[in-house]
C-alpha atoms as a PDB file:
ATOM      1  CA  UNK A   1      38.871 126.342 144.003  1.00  0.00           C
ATOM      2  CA  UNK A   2      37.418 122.875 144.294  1.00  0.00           C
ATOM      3  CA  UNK A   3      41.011 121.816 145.644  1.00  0.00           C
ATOM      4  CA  UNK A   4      41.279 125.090 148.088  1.00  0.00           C
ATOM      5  CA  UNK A   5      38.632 124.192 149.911  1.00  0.00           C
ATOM      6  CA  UNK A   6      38.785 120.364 150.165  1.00  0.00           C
ATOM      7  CA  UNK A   7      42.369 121.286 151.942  1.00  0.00           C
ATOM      8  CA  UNK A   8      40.369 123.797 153.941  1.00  0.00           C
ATOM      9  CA  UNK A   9      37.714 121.343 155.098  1.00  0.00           C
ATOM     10  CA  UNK A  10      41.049 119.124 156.028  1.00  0.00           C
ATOM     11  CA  UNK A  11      42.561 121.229 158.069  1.00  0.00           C
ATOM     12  CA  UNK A  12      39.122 122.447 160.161  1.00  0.00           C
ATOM     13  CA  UNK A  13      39.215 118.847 160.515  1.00  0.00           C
ATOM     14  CA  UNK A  14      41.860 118.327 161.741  1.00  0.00           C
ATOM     15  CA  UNK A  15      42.521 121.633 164.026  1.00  0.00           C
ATOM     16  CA  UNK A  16      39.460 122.697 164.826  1.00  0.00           C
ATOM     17  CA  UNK A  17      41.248 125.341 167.502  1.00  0.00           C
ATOM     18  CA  UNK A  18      42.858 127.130 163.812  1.00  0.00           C
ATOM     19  CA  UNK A  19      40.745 130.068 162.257  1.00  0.00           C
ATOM     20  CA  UNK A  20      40.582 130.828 158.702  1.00  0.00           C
ATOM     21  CA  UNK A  21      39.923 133.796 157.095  1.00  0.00           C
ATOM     22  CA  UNK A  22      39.239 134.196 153.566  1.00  0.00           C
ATOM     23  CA  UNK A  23      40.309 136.796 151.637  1.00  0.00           C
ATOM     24  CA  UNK A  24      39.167 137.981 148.163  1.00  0.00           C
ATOM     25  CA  UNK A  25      41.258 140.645 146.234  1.00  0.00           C
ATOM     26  CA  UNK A  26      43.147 140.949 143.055  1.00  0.00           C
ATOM     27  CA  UNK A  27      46.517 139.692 142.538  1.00  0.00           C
ATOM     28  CA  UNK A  28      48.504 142.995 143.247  1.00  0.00           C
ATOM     29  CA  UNK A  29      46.427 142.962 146.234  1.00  0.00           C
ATOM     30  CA  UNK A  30      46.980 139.112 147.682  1.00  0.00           C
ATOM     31  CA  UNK A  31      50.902 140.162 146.600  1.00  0.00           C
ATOM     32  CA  UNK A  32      50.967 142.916 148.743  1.00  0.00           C
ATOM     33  CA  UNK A  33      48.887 141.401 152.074  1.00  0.00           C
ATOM     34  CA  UNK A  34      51.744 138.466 151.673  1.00  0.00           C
ATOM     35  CA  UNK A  35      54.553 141.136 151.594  1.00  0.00           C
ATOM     36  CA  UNK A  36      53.005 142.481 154.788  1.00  0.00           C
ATOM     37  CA  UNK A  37      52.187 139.517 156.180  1.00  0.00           C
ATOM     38  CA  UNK A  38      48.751 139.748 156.362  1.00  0.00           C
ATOM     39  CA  UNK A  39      47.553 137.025 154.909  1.00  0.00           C
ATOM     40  CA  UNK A  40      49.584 133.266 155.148  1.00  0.00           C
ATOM     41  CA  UNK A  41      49.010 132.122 151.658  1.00  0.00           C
ATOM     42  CA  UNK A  42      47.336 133.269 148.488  1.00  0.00           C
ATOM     43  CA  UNK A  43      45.536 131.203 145.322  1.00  0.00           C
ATOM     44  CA  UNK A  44      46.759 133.658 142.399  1.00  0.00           C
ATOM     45  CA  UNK A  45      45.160 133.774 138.918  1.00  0.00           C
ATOM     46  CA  UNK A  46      47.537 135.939 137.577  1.00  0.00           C
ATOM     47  CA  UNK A  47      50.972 135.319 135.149  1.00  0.00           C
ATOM     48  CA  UNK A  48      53.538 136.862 137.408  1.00  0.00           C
ATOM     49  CA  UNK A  49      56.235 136.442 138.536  1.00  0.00           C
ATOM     50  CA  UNK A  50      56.535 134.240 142.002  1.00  0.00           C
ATOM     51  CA  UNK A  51      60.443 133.596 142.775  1.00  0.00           C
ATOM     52  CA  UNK A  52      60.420 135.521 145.935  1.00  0.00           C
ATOM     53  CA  UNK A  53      57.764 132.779 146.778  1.00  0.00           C
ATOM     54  CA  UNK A  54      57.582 129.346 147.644  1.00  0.00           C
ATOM     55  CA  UNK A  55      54.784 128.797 145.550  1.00  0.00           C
ATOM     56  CA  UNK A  56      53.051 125.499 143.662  1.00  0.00           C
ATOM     57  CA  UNK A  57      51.312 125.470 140.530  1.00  0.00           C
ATOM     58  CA  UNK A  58      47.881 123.820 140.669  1.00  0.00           C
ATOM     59  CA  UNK A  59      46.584 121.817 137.577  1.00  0.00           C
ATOM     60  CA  UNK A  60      43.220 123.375 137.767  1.00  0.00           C
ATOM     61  CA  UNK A  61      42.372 125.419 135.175  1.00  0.00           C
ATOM     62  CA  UNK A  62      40.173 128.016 134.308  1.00  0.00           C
ATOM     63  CA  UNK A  63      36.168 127.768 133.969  1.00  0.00           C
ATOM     64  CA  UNK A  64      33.845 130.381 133.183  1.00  0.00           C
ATOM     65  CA  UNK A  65      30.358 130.493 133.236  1.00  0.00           C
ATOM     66  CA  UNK A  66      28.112 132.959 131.854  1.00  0.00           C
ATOM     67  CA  UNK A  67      24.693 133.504 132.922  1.00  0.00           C
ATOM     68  CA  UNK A  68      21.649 135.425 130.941  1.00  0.00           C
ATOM     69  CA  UNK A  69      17.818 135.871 130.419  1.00  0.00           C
ATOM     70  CA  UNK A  70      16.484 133.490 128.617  1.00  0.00           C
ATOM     71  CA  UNK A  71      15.230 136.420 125.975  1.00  0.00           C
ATOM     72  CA  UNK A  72      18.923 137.485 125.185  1.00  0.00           C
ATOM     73  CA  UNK A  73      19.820 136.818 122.164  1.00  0.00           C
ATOM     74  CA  UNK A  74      23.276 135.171 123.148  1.00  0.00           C
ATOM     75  CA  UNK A  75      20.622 132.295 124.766  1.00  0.00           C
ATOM     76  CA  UNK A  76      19.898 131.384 121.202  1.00  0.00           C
ATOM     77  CA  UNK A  77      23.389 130.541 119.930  1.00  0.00           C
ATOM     78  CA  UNK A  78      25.162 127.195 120.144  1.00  0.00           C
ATOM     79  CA  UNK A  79      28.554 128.571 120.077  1.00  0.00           C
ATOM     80  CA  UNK A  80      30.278 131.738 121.751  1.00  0.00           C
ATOM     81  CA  UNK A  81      33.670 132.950 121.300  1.00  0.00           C
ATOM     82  CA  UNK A  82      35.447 136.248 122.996  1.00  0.00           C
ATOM     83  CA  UNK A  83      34.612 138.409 120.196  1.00  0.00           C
ATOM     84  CA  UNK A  84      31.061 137.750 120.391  1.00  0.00           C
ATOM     85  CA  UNK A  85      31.213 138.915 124.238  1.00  0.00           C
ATOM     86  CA  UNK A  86      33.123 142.117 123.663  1.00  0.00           C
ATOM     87  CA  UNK A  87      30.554 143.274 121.141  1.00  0.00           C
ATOM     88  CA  UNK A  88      27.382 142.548 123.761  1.00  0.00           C
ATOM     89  CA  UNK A  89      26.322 144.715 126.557  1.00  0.00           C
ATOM     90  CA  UNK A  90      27.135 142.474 130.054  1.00  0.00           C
ATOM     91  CA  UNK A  91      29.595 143.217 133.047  1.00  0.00           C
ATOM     92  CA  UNK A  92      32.790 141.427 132.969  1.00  0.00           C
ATOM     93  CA  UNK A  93      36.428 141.961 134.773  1.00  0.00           C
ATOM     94  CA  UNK A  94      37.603 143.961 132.275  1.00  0.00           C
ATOM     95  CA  UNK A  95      41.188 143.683 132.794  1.00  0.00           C
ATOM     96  CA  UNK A  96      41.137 139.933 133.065  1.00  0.00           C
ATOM     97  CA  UNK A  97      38.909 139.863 129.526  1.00  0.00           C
ATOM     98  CA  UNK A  98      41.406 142.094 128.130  1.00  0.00           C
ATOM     99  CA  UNK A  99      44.557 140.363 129.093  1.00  0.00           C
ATOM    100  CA  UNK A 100      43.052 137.202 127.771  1.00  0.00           C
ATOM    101  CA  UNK A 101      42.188 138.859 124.602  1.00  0.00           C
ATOM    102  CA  UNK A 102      45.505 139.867 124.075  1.00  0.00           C
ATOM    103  CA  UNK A 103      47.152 136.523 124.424  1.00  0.00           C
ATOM    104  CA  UNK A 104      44.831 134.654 121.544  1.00  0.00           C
ATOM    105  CA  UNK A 105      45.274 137.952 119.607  1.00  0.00           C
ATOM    106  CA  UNK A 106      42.187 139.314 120.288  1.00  0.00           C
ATOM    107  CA  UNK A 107      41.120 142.849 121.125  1.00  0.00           C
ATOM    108  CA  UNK A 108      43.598 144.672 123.042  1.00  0.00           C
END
């Protein structure tokens, strides 16, 4: 996202009379406000298909972050790994956790 809004600040910059909107959704979502037209472009973090797109891959790649109490017990370890996560009690995007998990073989 670092990238998406350096190009953002650019282009305030440089057309200040332009108004941007961000828009947060899911990827089915973002695909279906640029089918409609609603929306000019869309940052996906999805594996989908894009050919009826003109579309760039960015080299970013993902980074997660987790944040806890200092008391949990996942504070004390050195080293987590998905399993570890799907056994504790904390709120995640579930389908994005489980599509991950299926691609390192994982829980499903």
């Amino acid at each position: 996202m670092q990238r998406i809004m350096e190009v953002l600040s650019e282009i305030i910059r440089d057309y200040p009379d332009v108004k941007i909107r961000l828009v947060s959704g899911n990827a089915d979502e973002m695909e279906t406000a640029l089918k409609h037209g609603t929306i000019d472009f869309a940052v996906l973090m999805a594996h989908r298909s894009l050919d009826s797109y003109h579309h760039l891959q960015l080299p970013e790649t993902d980074r997660w972050g987790l944040a806890m109490q200092k008391d949990n017990p996942l504070a004390q370890k050195t080293l987590l790994n998905l399993l570890i996560l799907l056994a504790s009690r904390f709120w995640y995007p579930n389908k994005l956790l489980m599509n991950t998990a299926s691609k390192i073989g994982g829980v499903t």
